[in-house]
Each structure stands twice: as structure tokens, then as C-alpha cells.
Protein backbone atom coordinates (compact mmCIF):
# COMPACT_ATOMS: atom_id res chain seq x y z
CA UNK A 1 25.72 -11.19 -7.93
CA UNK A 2 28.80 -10.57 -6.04
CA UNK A 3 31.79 -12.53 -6.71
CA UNK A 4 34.66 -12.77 -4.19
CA UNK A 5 38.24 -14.27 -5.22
CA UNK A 6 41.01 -14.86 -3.16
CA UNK A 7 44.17 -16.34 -4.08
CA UNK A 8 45.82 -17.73 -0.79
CA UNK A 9 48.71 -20.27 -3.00
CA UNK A 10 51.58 -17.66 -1.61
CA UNK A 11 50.54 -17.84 1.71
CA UNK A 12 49.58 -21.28 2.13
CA UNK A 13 52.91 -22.01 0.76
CA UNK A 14 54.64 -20.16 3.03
CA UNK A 15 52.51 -21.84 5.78
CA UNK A 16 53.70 -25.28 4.52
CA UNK A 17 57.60 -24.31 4.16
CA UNK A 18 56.96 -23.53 7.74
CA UNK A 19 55.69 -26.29 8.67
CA UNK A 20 58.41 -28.30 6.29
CA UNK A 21 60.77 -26.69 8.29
CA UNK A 22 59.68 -27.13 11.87
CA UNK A 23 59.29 -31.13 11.11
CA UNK A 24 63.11 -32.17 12.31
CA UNK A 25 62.47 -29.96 15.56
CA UNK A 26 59.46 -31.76 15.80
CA UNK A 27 61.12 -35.27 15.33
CA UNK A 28 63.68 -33.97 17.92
CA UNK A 29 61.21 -33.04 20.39
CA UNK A 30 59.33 -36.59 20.20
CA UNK A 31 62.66 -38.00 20.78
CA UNK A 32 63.37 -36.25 23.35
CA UNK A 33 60.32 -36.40 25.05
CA UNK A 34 60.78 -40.28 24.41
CA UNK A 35 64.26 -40.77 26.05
CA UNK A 36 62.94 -38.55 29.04
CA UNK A 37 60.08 -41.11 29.61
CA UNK A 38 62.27 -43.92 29.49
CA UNK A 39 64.74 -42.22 32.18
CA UNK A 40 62.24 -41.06 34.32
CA UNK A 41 60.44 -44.69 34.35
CA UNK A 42 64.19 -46.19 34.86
CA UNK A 43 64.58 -43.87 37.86
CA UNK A 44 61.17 -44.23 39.44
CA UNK A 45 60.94 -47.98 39.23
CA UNK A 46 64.74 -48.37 40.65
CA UNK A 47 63.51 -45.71 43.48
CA UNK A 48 60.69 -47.73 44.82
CA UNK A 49 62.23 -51.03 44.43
CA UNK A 50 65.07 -49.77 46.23
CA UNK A 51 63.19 -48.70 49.22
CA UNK A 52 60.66 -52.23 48.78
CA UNK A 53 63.63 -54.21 49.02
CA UNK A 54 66.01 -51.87 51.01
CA UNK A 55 68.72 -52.53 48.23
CA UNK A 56 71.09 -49.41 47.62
CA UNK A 57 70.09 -47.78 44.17
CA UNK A 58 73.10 -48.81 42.45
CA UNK A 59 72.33 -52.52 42.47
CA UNK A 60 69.06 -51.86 40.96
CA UNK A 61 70.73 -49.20 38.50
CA UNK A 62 73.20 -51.82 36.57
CA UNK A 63 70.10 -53.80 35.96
CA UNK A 64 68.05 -51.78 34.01
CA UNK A 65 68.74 -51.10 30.03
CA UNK A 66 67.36 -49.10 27.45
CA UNK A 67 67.68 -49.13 23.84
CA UNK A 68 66.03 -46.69 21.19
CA UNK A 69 65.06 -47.70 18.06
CA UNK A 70 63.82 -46.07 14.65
CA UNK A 71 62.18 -47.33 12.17
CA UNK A 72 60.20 -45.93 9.37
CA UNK A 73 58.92 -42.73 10.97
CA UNK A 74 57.97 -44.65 14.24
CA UNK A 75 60.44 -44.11 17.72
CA UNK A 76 60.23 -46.78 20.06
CA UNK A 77 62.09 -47.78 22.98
CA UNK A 78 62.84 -50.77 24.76
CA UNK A 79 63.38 -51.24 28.43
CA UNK A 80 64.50 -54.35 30.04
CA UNK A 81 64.93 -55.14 33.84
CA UNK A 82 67.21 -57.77 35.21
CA UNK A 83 64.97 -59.71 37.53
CA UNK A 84 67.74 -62.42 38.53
CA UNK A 85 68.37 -62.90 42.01
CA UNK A 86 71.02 -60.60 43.77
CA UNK A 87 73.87 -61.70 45.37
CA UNK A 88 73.95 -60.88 49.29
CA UNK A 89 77.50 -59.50 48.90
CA UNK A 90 75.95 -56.54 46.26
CA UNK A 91 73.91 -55.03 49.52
CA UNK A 92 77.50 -54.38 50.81
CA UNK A 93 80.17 -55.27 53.81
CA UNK A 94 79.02 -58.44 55.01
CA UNK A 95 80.44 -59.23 58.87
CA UNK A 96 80.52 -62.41 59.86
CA UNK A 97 78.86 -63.96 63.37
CA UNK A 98 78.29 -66.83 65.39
CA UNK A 99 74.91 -67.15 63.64
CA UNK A 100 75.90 -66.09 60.02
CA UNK A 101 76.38 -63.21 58.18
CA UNK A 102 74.53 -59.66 58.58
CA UNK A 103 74.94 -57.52 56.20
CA UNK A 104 72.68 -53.61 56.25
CA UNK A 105 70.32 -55.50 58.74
CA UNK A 106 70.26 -58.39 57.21
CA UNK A 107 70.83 -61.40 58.99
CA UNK A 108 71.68 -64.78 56.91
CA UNK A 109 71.47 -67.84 59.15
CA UNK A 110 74.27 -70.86 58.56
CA UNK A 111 76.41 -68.59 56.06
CA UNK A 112 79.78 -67.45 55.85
CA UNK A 113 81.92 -65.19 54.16
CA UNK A 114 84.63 -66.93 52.46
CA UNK A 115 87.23 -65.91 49.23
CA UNK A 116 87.57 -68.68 46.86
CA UNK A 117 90.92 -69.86 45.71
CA UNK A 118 90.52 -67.41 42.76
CA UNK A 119 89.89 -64.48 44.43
CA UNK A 120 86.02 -63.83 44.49
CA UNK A 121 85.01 -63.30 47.77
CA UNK A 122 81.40 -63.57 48.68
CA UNK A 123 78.65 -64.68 51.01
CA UNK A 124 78.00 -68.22 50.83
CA UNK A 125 76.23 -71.06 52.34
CA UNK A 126 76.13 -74.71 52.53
CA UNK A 127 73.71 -76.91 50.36
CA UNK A 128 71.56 -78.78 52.64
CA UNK A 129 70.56 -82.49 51.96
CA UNK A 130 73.35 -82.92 50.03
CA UNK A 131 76.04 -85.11 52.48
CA UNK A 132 77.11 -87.59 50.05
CA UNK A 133 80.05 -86.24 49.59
CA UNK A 134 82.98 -86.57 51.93
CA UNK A 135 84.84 -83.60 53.97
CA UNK A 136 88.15 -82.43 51.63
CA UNK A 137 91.24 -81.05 52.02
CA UNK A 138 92.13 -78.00 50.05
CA UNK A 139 95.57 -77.31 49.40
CA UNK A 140 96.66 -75.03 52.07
CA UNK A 141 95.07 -77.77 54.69
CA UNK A 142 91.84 -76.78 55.72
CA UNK A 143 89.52 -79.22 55.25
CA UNK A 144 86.12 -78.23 53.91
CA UNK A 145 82.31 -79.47 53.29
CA UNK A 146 81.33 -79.20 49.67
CA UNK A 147 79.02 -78.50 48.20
CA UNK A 148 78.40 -74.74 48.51
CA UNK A 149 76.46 -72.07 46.83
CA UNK A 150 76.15 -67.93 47.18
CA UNK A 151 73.23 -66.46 49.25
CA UNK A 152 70.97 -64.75 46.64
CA UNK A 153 68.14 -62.83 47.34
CA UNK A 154 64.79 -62.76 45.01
CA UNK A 155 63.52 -59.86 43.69
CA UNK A 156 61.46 -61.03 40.95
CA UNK A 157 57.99 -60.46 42.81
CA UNK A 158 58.34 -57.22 43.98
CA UNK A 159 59.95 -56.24 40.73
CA UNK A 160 57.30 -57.16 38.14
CA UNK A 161 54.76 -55.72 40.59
CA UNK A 162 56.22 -51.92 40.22
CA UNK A 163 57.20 -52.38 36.81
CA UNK A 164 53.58 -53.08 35.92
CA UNK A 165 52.20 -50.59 38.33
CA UNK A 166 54.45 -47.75 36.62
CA UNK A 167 53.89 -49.50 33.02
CA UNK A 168 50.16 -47.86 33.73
CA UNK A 169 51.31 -44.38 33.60
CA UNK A 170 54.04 -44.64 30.95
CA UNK A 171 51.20 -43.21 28.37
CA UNK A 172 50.40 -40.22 30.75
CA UNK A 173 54.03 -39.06 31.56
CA UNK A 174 54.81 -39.77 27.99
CA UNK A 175 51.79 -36.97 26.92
CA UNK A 176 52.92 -35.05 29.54
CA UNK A 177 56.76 -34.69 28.67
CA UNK A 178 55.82 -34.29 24.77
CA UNK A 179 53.58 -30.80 25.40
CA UNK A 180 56.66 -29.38 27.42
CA UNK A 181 59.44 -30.54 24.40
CA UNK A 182 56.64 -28.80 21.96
CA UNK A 183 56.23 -25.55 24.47
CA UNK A 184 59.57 -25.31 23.90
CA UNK A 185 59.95 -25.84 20.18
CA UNK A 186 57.28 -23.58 19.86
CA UNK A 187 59.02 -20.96 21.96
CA UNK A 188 62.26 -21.24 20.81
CA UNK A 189 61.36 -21.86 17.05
CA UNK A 190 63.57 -19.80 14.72
């Protein structure tokens, strides 16, 4: 009878000290791979909702917000889109015409562009069905017809439609960025 013994404690714990010590570049790579995800779903969804609604980026950008959290081992993050209507005067110089106000090709029937007594100048129109209240005089004597409200623009539709669509492939690009933070922890691992 042949008897074979071999004592692999030394090397296994070397093995697991390894191991022990590649577990914060680990950690650091899911979190990176993480916060990557989140940016490139902020930046995709913002690009095609941009050219959906042909809105300039940086209306869409201010809207978006991310926050990671940590909790018992886990990462998470949470991403939340503004879907409130935007204000015409966000799209950029408004001019003023017989007809309204155009603004990047965008024509708004009936409005005006007008600065308020406090200083906030935007694009504005008048309520309609509402004449039940009489024609006033401002202070510097120009009479006016109240009441008024700011153009806005809806996005909501549009919005939650490419959020969900790219909400699909969150998982996949998620996958996809974690193998390349690991390539590289595994390349670069002292």
C-alpha cells in the first residue's frame, strides 16, 4: 500500500494572504467599475434626450444626480432625473416676433419676452380663459393683462422612455466595465 502525504497549510496560507490582500483593490475596482456605469448611463441618456428633444446638453446635464452609497459590504448607487418641465428661456436667446417668440427653431405662438420687476427675464405667455381680471397699471405706466405664466416645455415622455430603454442594459455595461477594472487589478497587482 502506498501512502502519499502532502502538507499544503504554507502554501494555502500564502494563497489566502494573497487573496486577503488583493480584497481592498478588489472593493476599489467594483467601485470604480460602479461610478463608471453610473457616468456613462448619465451621459448616454442626456445624449439621446438631447438630440430627441433638440435641447443643448447642458439643460439635460443639471438635471441628472447621482449618489453612492455603502452599506454592509453592498455598493449601490442612485440616479435620479429631473423630469419637470423646462423653461423655454433654458434652450437659449429667445427673439421676439410679430407671432411670438422663436427661440433655436422654435416658434412659441402668443408669447413674449418680458423682465419682471425683479429682474428675471423670461419667455412668457398669457393664461387663456382667464379675463376676469381687469387691465393694470404697473408703476412705470404701462398697463398690463394679468395673469401670466412661463412657456415650459414637457419632457417627461420622452424622458422615461430612454431612461427605461438604457435601464435594460445597465446590467450588461455594468459586467462589462467590472472585467476591465479587474484586467487591470490583475495586471497591475503588486
Amino acid at each position: 500500500m502506498l501512502g502519499l502525504e502532502i502538507d499544503l497549510t504554507s502554501e494555502l496560507r500564502e494563497f489566502q494572504q494573497e487573496i486577503e490582500a488583493s480584497l481592498p483593490k478588489i472593493q476599489n475596482a467594483v467601485r470604480r467599475a460602479v461610478e463608471k456605469t453610473a457616468k456613462w448611463f448619465e451621459v448616454a441618456t442626456t445624449r439621446e434626450l438631447g438630440q430627441a428633444l433638440q435641447f443643448p446638453r447642458k439643460v439635460l446635464t443639471v438635471r441628472f444626480r447621482h449618489r453612492f452609497t455603502s452599506r454592509d459590504q453592498s455598493r449601490a448607487v442612485n440616479i435620479w432625473l429631473g423630469i419637470n418641465p423646462v423653461e423655454a428661456r433654458h434652450l437659449g436667446k429667445g427673439r421676439q416676433t410679430k407671432q411670438g417668440v422663436t427661440i433655436r427653431k422654435r416658434m412659441f405662438d402668443g408669447a413674449f419676452l418680458a423682465t419682471m420687476p425683479s429682474g428675471h427675464s423670461s419667455v412668457w405667455e398669457r393664461q387663456k380663459g382667464v379675463t376676469n381680471r381687469p387691465h393694470e397699471k404697473r408703476p412705470d405706466g404701462q398697463w398690463t393683462q394679468l395673469p401670466i405664466k412661463k412657456v415650459r416645455l414637457d419632457i417627461a415622455t420622452e424622458a422615461e422612455e430612454i431612461f427605461k430603454r438604457y435601464y435594460a442594459r445597465v446590467e450588461a455595461e455594468l459586467m462589462k466595465k467590472l472585467q476591465q477594472e479587474l484586467r487591470f487589478v490583475s495586471l497591475f497587482n503588486d
